[in-house]
C-alpha atoms as a PDB file:
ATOM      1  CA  UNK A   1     107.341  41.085  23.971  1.00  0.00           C
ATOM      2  CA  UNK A   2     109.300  38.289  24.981  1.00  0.00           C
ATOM      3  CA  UNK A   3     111.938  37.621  28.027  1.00  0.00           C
ATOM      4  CA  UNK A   4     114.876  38.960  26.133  1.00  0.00           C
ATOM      5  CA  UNK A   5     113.414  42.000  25.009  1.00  0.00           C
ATOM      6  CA  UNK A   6     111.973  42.646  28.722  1.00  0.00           C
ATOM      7  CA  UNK A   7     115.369  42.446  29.816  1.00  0.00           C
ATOM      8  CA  UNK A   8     117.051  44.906  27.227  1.00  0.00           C
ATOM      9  CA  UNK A   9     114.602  47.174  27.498  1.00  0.00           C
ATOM     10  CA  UNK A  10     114.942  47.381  31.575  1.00  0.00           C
ATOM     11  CA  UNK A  11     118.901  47.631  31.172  1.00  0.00           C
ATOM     12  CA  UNK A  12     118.852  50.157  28.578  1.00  0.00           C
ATOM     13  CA  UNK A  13     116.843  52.521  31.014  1.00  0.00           C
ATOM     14  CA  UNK A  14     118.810  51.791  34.312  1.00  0.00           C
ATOM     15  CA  UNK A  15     121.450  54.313  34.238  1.00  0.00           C
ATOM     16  CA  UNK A  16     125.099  52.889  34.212  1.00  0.00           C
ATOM     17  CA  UNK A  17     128.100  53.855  36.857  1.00  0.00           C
ATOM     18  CA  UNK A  18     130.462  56.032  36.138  1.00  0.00           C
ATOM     19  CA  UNK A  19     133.872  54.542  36.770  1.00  0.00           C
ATOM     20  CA  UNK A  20     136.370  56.794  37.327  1.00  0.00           C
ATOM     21  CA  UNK A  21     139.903  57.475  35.590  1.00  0.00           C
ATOM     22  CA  UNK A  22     142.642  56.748  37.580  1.00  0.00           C
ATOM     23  CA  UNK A  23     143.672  60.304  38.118  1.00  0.00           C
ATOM     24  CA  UNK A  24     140.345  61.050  39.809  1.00  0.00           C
ATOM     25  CA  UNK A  25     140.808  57.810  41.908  1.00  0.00           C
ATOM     26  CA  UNK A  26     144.214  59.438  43.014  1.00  0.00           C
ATOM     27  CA  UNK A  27     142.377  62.442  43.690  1.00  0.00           C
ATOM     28  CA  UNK A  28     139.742  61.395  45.661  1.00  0.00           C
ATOM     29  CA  UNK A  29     141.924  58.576  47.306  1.00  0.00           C
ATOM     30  CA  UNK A  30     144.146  61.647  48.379  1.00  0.00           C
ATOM     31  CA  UNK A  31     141.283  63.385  50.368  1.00  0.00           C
ATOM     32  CA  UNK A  32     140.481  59.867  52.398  1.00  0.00           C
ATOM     33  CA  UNK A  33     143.419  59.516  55.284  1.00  0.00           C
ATOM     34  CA  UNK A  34     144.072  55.945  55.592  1.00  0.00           C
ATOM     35  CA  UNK A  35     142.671  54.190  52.311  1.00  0.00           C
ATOM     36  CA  UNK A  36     144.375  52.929  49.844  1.00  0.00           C
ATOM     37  CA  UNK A  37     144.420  51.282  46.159  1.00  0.00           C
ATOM     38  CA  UNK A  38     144.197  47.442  46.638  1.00  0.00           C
ATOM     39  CA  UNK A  39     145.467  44.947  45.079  1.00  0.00           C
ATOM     40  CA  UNK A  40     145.862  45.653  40.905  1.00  0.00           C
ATOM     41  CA  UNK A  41     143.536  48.791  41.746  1.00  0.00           C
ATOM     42  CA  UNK A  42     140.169  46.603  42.229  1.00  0.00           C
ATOM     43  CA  UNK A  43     139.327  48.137  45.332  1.00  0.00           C
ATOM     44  CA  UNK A  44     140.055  50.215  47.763  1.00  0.00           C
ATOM     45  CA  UNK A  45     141.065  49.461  51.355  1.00  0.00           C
ATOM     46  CA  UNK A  46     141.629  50.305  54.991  1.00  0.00           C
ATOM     47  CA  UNK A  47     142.706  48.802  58.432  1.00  0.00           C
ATOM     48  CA  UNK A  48     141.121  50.233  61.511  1.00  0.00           C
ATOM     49  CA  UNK A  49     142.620  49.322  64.818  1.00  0.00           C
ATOM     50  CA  UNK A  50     140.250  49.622  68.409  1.00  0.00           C
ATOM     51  CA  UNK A  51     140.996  49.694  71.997  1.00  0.00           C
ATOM     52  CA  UNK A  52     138.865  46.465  72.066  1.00  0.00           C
ATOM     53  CA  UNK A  53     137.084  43.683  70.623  1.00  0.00           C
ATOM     54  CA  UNK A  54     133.564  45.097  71.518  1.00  0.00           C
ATOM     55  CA  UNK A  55     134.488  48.790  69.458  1.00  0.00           C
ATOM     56  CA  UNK A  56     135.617  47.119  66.729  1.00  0.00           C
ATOM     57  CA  UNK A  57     132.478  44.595  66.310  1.00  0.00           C
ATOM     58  CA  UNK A  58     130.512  47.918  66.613  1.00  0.00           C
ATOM     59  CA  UNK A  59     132.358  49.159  63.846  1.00  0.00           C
ATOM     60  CA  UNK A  60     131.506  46.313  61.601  1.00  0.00           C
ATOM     61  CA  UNK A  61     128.094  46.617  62.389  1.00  0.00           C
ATOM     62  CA  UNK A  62     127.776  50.170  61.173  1.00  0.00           C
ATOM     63  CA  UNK A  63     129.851  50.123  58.137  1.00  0.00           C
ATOM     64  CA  UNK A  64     127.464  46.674  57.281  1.00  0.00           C
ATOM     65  CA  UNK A  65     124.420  48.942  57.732  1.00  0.00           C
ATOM     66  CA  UNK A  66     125.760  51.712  55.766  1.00  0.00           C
ATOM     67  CA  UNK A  67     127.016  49.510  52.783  1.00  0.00           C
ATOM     68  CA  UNK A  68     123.353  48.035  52.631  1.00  0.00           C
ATOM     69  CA  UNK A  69     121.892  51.187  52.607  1.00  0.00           C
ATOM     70  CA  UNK A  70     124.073  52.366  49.898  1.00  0.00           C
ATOM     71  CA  UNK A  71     123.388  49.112  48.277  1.00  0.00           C
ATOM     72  CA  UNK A  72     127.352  48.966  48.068  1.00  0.00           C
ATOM     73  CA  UNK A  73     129.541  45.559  48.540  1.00  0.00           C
ATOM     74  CA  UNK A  74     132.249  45.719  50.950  1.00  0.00           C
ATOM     75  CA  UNK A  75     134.654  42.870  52.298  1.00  0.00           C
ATOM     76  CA  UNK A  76     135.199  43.261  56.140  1.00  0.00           C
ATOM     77  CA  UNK A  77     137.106  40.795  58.343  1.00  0.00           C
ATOM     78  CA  UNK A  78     137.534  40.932  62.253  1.00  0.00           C
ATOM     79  CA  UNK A  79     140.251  39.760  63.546  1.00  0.00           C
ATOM     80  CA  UNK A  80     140.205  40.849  67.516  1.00  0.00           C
ATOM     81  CA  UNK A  81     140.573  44.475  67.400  1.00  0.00           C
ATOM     82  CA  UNK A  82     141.542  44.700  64.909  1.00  0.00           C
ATOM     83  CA  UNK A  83     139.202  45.703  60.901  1.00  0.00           C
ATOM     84  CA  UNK A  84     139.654  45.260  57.825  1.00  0.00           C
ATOM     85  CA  UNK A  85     137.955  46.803  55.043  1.00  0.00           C
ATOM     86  CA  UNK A  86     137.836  46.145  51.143  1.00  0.00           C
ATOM     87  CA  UNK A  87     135.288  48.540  49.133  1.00  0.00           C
ATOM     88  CA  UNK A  88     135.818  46.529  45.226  1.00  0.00           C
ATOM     89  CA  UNK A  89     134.974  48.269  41.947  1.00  0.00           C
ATOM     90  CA  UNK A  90     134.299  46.658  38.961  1.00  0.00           C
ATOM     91  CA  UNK A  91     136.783  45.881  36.028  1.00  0.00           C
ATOM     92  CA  UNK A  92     136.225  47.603  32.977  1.00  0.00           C
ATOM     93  CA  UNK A  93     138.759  48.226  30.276  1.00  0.00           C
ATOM     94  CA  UNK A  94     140.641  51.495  30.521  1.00  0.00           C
ATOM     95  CA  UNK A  95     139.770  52.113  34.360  1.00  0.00           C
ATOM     96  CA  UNK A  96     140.804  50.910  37.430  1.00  0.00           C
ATOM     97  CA  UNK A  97     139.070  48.322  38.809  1.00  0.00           C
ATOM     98  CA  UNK A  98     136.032  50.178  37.590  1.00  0.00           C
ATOM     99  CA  UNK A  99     136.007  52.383  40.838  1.00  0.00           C
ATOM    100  CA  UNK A 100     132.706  54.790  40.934  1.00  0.00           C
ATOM    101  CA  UNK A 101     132.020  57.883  43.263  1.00  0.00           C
ATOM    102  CA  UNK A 102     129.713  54.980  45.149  1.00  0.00           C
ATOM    103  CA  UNK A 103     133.005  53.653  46.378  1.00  0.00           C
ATOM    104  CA  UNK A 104     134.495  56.795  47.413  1.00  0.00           C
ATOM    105  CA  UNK A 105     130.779  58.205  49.231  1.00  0.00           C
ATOM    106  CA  UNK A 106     130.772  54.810  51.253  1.00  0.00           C
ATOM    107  CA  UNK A 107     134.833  55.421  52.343  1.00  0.00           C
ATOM    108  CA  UNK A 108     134.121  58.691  53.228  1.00  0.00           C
ATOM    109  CA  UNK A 109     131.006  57.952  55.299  1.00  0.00           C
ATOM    110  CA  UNK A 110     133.451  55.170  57.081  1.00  0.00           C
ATOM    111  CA  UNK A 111     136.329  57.539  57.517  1.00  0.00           C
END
């Protein structure tokens, strides 16, 4: 068997995301206070102020060691005390921004 049949045959058994249609994204996006679609629905987001610097760097910490555990990208940016966070889908046709119940599980593990 050569390379390109090792790799079809290993993508053709890993089971493929789910992304969601965009009612369900409204749905779920509905039961998460403070998220929101982002920018031409590729993502969702939030902003999470703190009492200080310190709390928020916390914060980043543990939403970095639940987004590796979930094995889930996220865009985070500290800026004093205040957070940032971007949880992206992935485009596909029909969808928006290919958002999967991954997404929404790591947003409502954040709050």
């Amino acid at each position: 068997m050569d390379k390109l049949q090792m790799v079809s045959q290993v993508q053709q058994t890993q089971p493929e995301k789910a992304h969601l249609k965009p009612e369900r994204v409204q749905e779920l996006l509905m039961k998460l206070p403070g998220w929101r679609l982002g920018a031409e629905g590729r993502g969702i987001q939030r902003r999470r102020q703190f009492t200080s610097y310190a709390k928020a760097q916390s914060f980043v910490g543990a939403v970095g060691k639940l987004a590796t555990g979930l094995r889930q990208p996220v865009t985070i940016a500290l800026s004093g005390k205040r957070v940032d966070l971007i949880l992206p889908g992935h485009p596909v046709k029909g969808r928006i921004g290919g958002l999967t119940d991954n997404v929404f599980d790591l947003a409502s593990r954040i709050g």
